[in-house]
PDB file of N, CA and C in Angstrom:
ATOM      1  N   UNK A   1     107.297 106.898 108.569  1.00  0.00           N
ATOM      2  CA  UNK A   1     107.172 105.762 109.455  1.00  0.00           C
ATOM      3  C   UNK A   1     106.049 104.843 108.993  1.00  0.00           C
ATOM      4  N   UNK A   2     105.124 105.597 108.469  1.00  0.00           N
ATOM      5  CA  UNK A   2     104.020 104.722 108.282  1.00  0.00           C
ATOM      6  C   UNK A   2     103.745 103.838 106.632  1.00  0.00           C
ATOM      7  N   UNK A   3     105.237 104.348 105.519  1.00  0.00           N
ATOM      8  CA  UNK A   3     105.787 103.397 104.876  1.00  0.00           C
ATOM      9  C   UNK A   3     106.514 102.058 105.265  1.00  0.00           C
ATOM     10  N   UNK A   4     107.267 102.413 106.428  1.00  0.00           N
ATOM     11  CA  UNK A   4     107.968 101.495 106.590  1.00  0.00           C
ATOM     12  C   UNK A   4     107.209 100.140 107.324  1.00  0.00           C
ATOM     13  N   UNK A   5     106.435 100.515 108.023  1.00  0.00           N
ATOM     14  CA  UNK A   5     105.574  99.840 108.298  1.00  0.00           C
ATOM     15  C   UNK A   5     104.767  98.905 107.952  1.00  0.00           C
ATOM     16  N   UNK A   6     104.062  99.628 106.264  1.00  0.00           N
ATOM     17  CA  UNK A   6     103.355  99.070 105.146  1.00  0.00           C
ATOM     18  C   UNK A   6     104.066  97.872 104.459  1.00  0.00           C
ATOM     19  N   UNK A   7     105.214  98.473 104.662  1.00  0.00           N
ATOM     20  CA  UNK A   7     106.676  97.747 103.959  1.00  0.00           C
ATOM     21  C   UNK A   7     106.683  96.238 104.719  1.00  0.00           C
ATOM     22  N   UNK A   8     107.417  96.424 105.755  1.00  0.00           N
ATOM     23  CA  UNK A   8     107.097  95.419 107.000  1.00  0.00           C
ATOM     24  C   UNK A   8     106.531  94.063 106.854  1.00  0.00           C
ATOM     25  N   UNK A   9     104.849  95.052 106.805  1.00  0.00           N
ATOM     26  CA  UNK A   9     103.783  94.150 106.495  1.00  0.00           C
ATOM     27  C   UNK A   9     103.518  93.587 105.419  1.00  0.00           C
ATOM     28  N   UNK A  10     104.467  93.963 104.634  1.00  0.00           N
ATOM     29  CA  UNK A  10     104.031  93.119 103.097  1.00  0.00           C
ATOM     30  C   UNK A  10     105.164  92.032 102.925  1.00  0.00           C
ATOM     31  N   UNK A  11     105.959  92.448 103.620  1.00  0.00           N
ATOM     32  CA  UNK A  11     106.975  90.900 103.623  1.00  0.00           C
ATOM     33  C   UNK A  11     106.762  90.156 104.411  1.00  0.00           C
ATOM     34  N   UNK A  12     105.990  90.258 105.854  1.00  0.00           N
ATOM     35  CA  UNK A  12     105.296  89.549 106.439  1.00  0.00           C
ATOM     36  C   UNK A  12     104.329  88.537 105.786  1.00  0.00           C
ATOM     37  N   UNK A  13     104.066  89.473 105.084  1.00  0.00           N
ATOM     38  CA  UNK A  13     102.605  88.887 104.168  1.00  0.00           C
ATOM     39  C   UNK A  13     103.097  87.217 103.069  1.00  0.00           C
ATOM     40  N   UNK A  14     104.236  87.965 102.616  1.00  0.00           N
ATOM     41  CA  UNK A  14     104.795  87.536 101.706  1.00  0.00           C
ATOM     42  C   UNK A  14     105.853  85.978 101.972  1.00  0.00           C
ATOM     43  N   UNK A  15     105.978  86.288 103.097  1.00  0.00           N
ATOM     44  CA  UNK A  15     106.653  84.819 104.015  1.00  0.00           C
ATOM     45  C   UNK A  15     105.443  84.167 104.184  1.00  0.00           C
ATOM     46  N   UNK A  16     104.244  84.676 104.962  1.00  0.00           N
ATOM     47  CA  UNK A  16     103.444  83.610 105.255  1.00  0.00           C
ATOM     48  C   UNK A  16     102.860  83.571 103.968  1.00  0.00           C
ATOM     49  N   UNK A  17     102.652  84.113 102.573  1.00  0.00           N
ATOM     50  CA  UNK A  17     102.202  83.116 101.908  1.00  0.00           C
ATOM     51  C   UNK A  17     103.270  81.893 100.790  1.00  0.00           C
ATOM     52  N   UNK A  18     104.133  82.502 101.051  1.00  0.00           N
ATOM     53  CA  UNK A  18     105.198  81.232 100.487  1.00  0.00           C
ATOM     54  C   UNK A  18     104.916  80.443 101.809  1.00  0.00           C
ATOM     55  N   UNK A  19     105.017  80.419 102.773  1.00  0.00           N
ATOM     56  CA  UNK A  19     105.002  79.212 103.406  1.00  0.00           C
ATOM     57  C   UNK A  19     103.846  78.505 103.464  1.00  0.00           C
ATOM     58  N   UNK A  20     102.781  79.055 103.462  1.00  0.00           N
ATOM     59  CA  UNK A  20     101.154  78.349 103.065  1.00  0.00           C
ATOM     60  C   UNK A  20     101.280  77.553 102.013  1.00  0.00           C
ATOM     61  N   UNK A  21     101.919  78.045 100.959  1.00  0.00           N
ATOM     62  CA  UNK A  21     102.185  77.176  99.540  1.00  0.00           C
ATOM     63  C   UNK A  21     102.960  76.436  99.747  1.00  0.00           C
ATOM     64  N   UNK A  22     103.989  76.579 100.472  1.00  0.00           N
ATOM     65  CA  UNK A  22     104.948  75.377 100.804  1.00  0.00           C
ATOM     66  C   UNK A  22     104.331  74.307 101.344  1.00  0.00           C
ATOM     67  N   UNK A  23     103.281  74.712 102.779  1.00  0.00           N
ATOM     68  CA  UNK A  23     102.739  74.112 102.962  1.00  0.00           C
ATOM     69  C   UNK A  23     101.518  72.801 102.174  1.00  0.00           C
ATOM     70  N   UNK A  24     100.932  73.194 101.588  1.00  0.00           N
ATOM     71  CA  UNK A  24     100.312  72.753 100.720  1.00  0.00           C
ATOM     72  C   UNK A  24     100.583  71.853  99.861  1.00  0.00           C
ATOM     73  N   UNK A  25     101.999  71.745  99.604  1.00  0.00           N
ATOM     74  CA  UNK A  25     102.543  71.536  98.302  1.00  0.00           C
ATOM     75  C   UNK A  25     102.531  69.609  98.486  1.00  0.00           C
ATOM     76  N   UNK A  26     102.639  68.822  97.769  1.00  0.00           N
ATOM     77  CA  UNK A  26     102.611  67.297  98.352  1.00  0.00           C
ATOM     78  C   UNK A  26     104.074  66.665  98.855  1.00  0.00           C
ATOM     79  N   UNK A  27     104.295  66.105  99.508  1.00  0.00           N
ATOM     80  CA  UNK A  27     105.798  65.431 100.522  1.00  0.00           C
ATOM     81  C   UNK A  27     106.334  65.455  99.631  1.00  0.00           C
ATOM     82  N   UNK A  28     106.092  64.408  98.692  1.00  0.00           N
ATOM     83  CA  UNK A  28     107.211  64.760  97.800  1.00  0.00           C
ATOM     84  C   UNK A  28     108.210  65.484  96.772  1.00  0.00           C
ATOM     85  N   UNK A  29     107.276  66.386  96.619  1.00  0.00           N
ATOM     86  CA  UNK A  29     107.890  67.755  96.035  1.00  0.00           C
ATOM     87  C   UNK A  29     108.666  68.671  97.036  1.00  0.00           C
ATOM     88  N   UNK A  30     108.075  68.751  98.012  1.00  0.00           N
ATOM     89  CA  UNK A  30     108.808  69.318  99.364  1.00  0.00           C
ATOM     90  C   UNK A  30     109.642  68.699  99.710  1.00  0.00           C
ATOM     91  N   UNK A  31     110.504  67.370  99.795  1.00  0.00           N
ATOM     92  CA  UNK A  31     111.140  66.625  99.931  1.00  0.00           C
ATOM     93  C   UNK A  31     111.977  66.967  98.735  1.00  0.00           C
ATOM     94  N   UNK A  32     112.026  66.951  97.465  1.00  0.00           N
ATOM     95  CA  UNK A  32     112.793  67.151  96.618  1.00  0.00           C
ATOM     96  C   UNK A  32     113.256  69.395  96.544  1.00  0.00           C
ATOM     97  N   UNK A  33     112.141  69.934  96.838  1.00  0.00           N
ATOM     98  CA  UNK A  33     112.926  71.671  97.067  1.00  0.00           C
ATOM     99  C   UNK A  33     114.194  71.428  97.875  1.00  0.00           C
ATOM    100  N   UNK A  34     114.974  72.200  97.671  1.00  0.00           N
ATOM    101  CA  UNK A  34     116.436  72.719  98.499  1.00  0.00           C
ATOM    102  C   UNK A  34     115.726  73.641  98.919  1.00  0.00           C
ATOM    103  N   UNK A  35     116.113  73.976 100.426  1.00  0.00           N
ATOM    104  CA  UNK A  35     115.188  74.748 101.189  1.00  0.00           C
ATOM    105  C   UNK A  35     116.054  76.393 100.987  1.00  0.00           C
ATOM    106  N   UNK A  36     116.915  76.302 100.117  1.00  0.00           N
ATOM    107  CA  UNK A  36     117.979  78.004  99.326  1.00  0.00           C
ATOM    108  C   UNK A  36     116.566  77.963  98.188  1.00  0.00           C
ATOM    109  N   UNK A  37     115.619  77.189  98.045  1.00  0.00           N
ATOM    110  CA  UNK A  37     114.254  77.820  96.559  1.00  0.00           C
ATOM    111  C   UNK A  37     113.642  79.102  97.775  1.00  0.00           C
ATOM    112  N   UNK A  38     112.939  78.090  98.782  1.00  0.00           N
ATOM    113  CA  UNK A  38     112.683  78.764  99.950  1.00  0.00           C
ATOM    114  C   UNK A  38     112.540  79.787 100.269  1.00  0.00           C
ATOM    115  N   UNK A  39     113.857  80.169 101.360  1.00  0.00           N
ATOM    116  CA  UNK A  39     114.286  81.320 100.942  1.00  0.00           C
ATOM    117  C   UNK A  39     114.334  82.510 100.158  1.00  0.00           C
ATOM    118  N   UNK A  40     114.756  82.174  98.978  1.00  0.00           N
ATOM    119  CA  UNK A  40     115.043  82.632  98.203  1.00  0.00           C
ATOM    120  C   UNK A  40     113.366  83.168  97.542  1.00  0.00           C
ATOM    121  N   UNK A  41     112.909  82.720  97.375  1.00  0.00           N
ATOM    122  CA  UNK A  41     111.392  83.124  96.882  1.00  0.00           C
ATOM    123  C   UNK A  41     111.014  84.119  98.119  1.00  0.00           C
ATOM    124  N   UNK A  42     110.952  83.917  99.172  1.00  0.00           N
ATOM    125  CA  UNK A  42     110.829  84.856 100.537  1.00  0.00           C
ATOM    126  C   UNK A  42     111.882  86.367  99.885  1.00  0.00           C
ATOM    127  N   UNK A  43     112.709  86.254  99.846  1.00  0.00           N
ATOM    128  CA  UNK A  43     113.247  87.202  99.485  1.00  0.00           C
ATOM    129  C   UNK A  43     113.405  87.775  98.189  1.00  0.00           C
ATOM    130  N   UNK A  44     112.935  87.147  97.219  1.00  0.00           N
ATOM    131  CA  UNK A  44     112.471  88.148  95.811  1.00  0.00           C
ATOM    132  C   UNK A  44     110.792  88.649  96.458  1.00  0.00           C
ATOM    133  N   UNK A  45     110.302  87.793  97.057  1.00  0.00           N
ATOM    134  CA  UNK A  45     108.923  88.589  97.160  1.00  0.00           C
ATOM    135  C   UNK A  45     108.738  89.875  97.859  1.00  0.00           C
ATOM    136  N   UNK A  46     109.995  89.572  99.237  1.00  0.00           N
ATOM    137  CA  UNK A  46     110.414  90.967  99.810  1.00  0.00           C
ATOM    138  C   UNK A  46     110.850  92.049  99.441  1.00  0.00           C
ATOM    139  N   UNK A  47     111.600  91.883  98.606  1.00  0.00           N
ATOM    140  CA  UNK A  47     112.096  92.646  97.604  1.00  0.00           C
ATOM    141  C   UNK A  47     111.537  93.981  96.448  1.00  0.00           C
ATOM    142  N   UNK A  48     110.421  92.592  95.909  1.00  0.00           N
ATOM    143  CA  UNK A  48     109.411  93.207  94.614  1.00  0.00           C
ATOM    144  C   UNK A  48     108.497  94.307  96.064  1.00  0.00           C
ATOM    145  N   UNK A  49     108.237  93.384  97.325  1.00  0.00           N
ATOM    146  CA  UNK A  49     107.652  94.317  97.978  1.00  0.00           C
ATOM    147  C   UNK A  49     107.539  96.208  98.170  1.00  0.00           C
ATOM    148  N   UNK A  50     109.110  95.482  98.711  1.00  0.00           N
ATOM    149  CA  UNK A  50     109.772  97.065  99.025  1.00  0.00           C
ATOM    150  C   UNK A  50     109.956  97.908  98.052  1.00  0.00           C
ATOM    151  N   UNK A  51     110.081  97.738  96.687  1.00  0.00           N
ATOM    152  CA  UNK A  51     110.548  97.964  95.693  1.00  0.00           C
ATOM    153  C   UNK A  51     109.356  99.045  95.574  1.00  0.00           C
ATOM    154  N   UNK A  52     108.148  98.370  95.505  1.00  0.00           N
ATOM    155  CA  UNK A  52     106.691  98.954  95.204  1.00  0.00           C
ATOM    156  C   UNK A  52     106.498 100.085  96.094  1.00  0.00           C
ATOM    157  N   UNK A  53     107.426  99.957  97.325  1.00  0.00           N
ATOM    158  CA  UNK A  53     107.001 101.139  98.105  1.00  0.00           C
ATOM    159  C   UNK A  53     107.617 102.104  98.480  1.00  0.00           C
ATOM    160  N   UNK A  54     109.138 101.883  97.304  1.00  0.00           N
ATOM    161  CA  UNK A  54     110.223 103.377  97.361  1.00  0.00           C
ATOM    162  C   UNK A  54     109.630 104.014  96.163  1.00  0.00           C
ATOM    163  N   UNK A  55     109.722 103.109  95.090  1.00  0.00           N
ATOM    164  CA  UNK A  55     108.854 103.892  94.176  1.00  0.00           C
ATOM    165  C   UNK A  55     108.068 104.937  94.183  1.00  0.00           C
ATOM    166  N   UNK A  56     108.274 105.985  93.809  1.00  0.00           N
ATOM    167  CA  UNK A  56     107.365 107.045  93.771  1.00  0.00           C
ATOM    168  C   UNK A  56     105.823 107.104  92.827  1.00  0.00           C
ATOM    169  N   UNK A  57     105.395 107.182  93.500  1.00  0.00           N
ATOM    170  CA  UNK A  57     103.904 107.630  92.652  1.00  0.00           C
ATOM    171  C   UNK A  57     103.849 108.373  91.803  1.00  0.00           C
ATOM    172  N   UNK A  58     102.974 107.427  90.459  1.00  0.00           N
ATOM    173  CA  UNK A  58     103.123 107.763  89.168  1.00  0.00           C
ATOM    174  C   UNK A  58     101.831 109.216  88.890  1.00  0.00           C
TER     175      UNK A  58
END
């Protein structure tokens, strides 16, 4: 339970910092992303997340 959790929290993590950077980023570049980059970066980061935490210890 207390993987899944860790897990959780790292895609949590991982949305709010793509969106901080999104944030950040100037109008017009944000204006030109398709909001499927978005996404899509949210979910490879979730991903690499979880990935790190089925993995077994080396």
């Amino acid at each position: 339970m207390d993987r899944l959790i860790r897990a959780a929290g790292r895609c949590v993590l991982a949305f709010l910092l793509v969106l901080g950077v999104v944030a950040l980023l100037p109008r017009a570049v944000k204006d030109a992303l398709p909001d499927g980059v978005i996404g899509g970066a949210v979910l490879v980061l979730g991903a690499l997340g979880a990935r790190r935490v089925v993995r077994p210890p080396r």
